[in-house]
Protein backbone atom coordinates (compact mmCIF):
# COMPACT_ATOMS: atom_id res chain seq x y z
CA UNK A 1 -41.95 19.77 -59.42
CA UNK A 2 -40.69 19.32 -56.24
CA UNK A 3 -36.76 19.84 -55.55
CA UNK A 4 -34.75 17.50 -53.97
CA UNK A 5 -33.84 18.46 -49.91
CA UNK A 6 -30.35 18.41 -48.92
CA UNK A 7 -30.06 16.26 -45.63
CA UNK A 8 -28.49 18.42 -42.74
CA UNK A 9 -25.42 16.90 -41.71
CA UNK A 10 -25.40 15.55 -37.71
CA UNK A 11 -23.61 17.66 -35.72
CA UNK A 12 -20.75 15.90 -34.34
CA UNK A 13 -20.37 16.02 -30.08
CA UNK A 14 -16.87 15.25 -28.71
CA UNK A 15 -16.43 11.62 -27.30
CA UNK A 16 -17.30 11.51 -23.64
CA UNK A 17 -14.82 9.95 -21.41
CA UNK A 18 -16.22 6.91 -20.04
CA UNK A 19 -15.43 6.10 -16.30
CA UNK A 20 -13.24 3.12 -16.01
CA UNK A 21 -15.43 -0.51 -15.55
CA UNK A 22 -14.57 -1.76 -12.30
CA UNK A 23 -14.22 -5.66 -12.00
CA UNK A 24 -14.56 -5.89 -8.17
CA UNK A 25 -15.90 -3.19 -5.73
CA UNK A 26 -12.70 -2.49 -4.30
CA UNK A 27 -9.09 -2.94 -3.79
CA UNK A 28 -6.45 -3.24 -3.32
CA UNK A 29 -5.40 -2.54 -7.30
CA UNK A 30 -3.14 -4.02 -9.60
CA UNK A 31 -2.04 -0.78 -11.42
CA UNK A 32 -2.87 -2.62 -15.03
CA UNK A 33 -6.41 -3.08 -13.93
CA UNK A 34 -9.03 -0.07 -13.79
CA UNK A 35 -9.27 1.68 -10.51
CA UNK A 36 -10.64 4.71 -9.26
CA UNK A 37 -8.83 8.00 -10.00
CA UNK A 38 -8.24 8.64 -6.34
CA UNK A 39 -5.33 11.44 -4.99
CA UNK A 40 -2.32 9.25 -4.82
CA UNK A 41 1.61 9.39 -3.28
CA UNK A 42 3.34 7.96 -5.99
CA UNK A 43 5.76 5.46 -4.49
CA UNK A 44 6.73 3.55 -7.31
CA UNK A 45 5.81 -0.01 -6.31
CA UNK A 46 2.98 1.43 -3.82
CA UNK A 47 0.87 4.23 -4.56
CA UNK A 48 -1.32 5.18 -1.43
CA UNK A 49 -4.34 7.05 -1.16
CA UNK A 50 -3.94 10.21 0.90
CA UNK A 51 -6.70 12.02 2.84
CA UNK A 52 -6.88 14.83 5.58
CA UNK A 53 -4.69 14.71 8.12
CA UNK A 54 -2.53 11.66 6.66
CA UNK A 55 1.03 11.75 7.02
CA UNK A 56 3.56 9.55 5.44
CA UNK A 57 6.33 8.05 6.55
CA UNK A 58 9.27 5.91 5.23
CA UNK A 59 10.79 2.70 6.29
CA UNK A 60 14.38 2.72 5.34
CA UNK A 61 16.58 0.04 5.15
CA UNK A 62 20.09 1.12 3.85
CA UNK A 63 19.64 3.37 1.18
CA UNK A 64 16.19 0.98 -0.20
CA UNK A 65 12.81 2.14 1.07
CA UNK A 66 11.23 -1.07 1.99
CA UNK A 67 7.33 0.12 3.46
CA UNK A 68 5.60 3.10 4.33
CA UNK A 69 3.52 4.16 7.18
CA UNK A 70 0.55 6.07 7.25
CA UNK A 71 -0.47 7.80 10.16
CA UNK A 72 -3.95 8.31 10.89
CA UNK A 73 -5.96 9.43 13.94
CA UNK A 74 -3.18 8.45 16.73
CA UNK A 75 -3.04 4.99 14.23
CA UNK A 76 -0.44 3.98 12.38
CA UNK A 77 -0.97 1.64 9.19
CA UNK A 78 2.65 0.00 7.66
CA UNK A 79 2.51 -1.25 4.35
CA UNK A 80 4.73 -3.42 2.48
CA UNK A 81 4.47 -5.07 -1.40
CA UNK A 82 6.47 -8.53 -2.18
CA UNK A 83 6.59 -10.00 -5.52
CA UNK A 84 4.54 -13.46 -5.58
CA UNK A 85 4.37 -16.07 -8.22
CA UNK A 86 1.87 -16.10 -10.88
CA UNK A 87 -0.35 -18.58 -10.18
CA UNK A 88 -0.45 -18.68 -6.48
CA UNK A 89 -0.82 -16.50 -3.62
CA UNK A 90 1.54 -16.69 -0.41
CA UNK A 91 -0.82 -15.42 2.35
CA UNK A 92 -1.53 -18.74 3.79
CA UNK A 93 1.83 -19.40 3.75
CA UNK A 94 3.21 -16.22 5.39
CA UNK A 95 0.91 -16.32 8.01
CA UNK A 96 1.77 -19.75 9.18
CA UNK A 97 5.23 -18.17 9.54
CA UNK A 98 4.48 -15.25 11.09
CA UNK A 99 2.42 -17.40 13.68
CA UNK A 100 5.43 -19.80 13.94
CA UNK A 101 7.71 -16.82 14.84
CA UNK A 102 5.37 -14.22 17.13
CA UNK A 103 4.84 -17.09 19.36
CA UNK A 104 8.64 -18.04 19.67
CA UNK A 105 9.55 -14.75 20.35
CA UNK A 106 6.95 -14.09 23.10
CA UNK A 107 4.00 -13.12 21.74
CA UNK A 108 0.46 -14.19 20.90
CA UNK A 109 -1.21 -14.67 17.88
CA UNK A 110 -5.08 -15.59 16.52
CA UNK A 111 -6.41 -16.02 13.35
CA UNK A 112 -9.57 -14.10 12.61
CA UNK A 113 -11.83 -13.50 9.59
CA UNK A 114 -11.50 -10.17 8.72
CA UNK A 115 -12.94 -7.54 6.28
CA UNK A 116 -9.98 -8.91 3.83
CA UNK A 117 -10.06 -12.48 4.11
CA UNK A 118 -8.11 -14.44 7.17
CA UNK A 119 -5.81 -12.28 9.06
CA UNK A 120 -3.71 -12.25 12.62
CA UNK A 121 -4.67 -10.52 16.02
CA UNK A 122 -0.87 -10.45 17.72
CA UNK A 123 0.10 -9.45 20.96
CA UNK A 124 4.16 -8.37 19.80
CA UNK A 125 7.07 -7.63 22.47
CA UNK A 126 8.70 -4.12 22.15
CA UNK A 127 11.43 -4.23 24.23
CA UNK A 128 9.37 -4.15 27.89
CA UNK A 129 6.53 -3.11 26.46
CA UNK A 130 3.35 -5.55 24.47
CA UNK A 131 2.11 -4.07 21.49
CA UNK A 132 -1.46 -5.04 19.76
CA UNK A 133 -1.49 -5.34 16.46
CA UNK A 134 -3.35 -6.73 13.01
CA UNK A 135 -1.50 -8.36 10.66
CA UNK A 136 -3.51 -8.02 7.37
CA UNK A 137 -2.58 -10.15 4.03
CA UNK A 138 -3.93 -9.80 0.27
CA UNK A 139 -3.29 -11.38 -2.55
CA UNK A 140 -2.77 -9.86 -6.06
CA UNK A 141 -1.81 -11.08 -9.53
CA UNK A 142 1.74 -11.94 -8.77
CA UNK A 143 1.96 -9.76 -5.88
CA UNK A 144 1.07 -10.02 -1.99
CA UNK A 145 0.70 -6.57 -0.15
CA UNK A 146 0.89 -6.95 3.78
CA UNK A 147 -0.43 -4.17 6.21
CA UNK A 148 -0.19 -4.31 9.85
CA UNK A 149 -2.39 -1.71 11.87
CA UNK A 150 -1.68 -0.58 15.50
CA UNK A 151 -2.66 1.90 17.77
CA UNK A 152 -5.71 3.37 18.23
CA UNK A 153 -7.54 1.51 15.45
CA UNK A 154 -6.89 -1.22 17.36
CA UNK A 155 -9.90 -0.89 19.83
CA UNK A 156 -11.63 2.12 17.53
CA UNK A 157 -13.88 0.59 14.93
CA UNK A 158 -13.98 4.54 13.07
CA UNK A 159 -10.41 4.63 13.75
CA UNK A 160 -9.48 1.14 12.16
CA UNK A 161 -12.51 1.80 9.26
CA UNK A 162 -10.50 4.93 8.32
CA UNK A 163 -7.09 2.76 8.02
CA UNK A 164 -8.86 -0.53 6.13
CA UNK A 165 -10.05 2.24 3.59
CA UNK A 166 -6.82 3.14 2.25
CA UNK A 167 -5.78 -0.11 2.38
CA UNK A 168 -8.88 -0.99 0.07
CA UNK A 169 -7.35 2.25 -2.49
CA UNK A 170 -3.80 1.01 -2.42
CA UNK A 171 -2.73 0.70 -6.06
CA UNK A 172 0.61 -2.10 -6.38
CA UNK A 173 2.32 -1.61 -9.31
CA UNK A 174 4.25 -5.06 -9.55
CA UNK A 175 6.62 -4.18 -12.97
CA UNK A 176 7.09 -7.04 -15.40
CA UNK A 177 10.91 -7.73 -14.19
CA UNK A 178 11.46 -10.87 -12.91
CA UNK A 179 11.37 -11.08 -8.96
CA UNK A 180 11.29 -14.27 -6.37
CA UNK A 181 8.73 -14.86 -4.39
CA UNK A 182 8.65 -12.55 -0.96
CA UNK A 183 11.16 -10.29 -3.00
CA UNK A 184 10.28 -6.46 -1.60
CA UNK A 185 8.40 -4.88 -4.78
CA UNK A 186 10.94 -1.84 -4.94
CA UNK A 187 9.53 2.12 -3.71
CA UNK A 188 11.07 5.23 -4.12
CA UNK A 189 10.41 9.03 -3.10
CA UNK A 190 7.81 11.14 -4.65
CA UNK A 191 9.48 13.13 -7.52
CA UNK A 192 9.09 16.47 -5.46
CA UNK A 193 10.50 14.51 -2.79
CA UNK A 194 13.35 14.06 -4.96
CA UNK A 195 13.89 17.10 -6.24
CA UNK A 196 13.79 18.60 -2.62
CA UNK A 197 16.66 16.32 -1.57
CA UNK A 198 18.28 16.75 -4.59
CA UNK A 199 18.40 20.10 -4.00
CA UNK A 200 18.93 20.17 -0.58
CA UNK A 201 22.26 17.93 -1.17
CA UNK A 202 23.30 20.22 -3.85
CA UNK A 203 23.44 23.65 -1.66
CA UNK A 204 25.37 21.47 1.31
CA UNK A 205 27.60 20.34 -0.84
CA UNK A 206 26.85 16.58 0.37
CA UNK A 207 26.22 14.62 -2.71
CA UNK A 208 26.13 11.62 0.33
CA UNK A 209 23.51 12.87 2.41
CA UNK A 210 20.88 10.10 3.71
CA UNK A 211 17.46 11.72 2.88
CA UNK A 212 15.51 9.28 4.72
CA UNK A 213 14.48 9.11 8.11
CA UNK A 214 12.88 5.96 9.89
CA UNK A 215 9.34 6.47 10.40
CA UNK A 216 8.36 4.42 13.49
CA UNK A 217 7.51 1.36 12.27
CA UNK A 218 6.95 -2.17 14.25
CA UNK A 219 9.76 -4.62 14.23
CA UNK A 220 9.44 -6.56 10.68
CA UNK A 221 9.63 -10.45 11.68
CA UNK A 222 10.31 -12.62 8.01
């Protein structure tokens, strides 16, 4: 008679982690939606791609960092988050301001379509100097991050390519406290950062000490 087979047991294979499913093609990212797992500065509010030859700068106001800078190729690129409400965005809005107020303090501005959407071409007064810039605007779920790009990416397509890029691998991370509209989304040091001031305090014996430095960023105009 014939016996009865014993079935051999599957062999069981450790789950493969699946890549996150990307809704849109790129950013910028709301941190609660997937994104790429690109190198990041952790900024708290902000967290900004990084890439050879970046540096990163802070814009200070007080004791609050308010924006950050990235410089890039004799470019500079200055970011800043504000909360926005939840069913609308603000872009429209702030540009129509920022129009209102570059041309009333001596400037020019144009609106162009852009690689994000509308955005501004500005001629802005510097003391005796005119300074070309883009004024950039986008939209999030109940945030609105603003960049404004100067320099050399200015008249440099590579140059201003490179600086779009990491604006298109920003990651906001707007919280889930309550904020008003145009409120700055709040940033903070790098925890290494930290610790280096920290520590830096500690051995000077200056508990007081301003760690920050201001990065040279273009006069903000609300």
């Amino acid at each position: 008679m014939f016996g009865r087979r014993r079935h051999a047991e599957p062999e069981k294979t450790a789950p493969v982690a699946e890549e996150p499913v990307l809704a849109r093609e790129s950013g910028p990212w709301d941190a609660d939606e997937p994104h790429p797992g690109t190198e990041r500065v952790d900024l708290g509010g902000l967290r900004l791609p990084i890439g050879p030859g970046f540096e990163i700068q802070l814009n200070v106001a007080g004791d609050q960092i308010v924006g950050a800078v990235v410089l890039a190729e004799e470019s500079a690129l200055q970011v800043h988050a504000f909360a926005a409400p939840k069913r609308s965005g603000i872009w429209e809005e702030v540009r129509a301001e920022l129009s209102r107020e570059l041309t009333a303090a001596g400037g020019t501005c144009e609106q162009r379509e852009g690689p994000f959407g509308p955005e501004l071409a500005a001629e802005v007064k510097q003391d005796d100097a005119v300074q070309p810039v883009r004024f950039i605007g986008v939209d999030g779920p109940r945030w609105f991050l603003r960049a404004v790009i100067s320099g050399r990416a200015i008249a440099d397509p590579d140059a201003a390519k490179t600086l779009e890029d990491v604006v298109r691998d920003i990651v906001v991370v707007r919280g889930d406290q309550p904020m008003a509209p145009k409120e700055p989304i709040e940033l903070r040091l790098p925890a290494e950062a930290r610790q280096a001031v920290e520590q830096q305090a500690a051995e000077e014996d200056a508990p007081s000490l301003n760690p920050f430095e201001r990065g040279p960023e273009i006069s903000e105009i609300r």
